[in-house]
Protein backbone atom coordinates (compact mmCIF):
# COMPACT_ATOMS: atom_id res chain seq x y z
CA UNK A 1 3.54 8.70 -27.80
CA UNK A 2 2.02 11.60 -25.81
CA UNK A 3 -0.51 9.67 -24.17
CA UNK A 4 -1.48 10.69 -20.75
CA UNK A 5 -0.64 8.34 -17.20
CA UNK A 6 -3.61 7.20 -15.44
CA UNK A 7 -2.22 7.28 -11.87
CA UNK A 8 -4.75 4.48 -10.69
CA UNK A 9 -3.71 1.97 -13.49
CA UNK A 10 0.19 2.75 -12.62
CA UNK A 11 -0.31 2.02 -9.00
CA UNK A 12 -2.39 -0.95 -10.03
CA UNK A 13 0.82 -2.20 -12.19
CA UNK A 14 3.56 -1.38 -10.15
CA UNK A 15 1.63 -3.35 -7.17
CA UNK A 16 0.89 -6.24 -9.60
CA UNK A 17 4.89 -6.48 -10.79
CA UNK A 18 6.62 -5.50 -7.11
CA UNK A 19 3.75 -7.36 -5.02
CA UNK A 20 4.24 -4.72 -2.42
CA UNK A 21 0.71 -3.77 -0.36
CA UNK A 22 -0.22 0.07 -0.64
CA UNK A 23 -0.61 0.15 2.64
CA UNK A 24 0.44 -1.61 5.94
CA UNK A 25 -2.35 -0.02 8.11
CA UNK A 26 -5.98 -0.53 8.11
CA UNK A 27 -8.27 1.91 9.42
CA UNK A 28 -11.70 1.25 10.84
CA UNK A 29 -13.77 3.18 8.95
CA UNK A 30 -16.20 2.74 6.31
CA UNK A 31 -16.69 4.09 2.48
CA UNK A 32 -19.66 6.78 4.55
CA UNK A 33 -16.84 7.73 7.00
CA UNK A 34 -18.31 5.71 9.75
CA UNK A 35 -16.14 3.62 12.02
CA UNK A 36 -14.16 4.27 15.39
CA UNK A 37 -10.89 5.76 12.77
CA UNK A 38 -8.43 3.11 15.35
CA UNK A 39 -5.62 2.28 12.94
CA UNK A 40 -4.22 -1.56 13.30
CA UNK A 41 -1.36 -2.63 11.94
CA UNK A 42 -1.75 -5.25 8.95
CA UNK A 43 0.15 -8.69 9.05
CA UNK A 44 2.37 -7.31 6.75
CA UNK A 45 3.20 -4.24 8.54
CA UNK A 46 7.04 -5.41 9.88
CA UNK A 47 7.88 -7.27 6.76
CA UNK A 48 6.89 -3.86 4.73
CA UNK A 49 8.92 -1.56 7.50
CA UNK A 50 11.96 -3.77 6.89
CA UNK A 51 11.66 -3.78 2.81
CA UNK A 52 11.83 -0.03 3.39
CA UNK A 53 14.24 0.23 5.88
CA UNK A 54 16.70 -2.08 3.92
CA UNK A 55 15.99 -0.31 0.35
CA UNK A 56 14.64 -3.73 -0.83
CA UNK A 57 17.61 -5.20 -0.33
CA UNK A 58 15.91 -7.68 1.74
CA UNK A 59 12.52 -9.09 0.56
């Protein structure tokens, strides 16, 4: 159809329809750049490493 992708609304979809997190880490900073930038791992962190490290064979 020639119509253009909108990156955003693709990562929003594929997110939706695979439930996988965009990211595993949380950093400790705000939207004005402010925090102490320590990264923690999120709860999902060694479920997500495994999903990758199997090839989703294991979800």
């Amino acid at each position: 159809m020639g119509w253009q992708i909108d990156p955003i609304g693709l990562r929003t979809v594929c997110n939706q329809l695979y439930g996988l997190p965009k990211a595993s880490i949380y950093v400790d900073r705000d939207s004005n750049g402010k925090g102490s930038n320590k990264r923690y791992k999120k709860t999902n962190f060694s479920w997500y490493q495994n999903v990758i490290a199997t090839n989703g064979e294991q979800l």
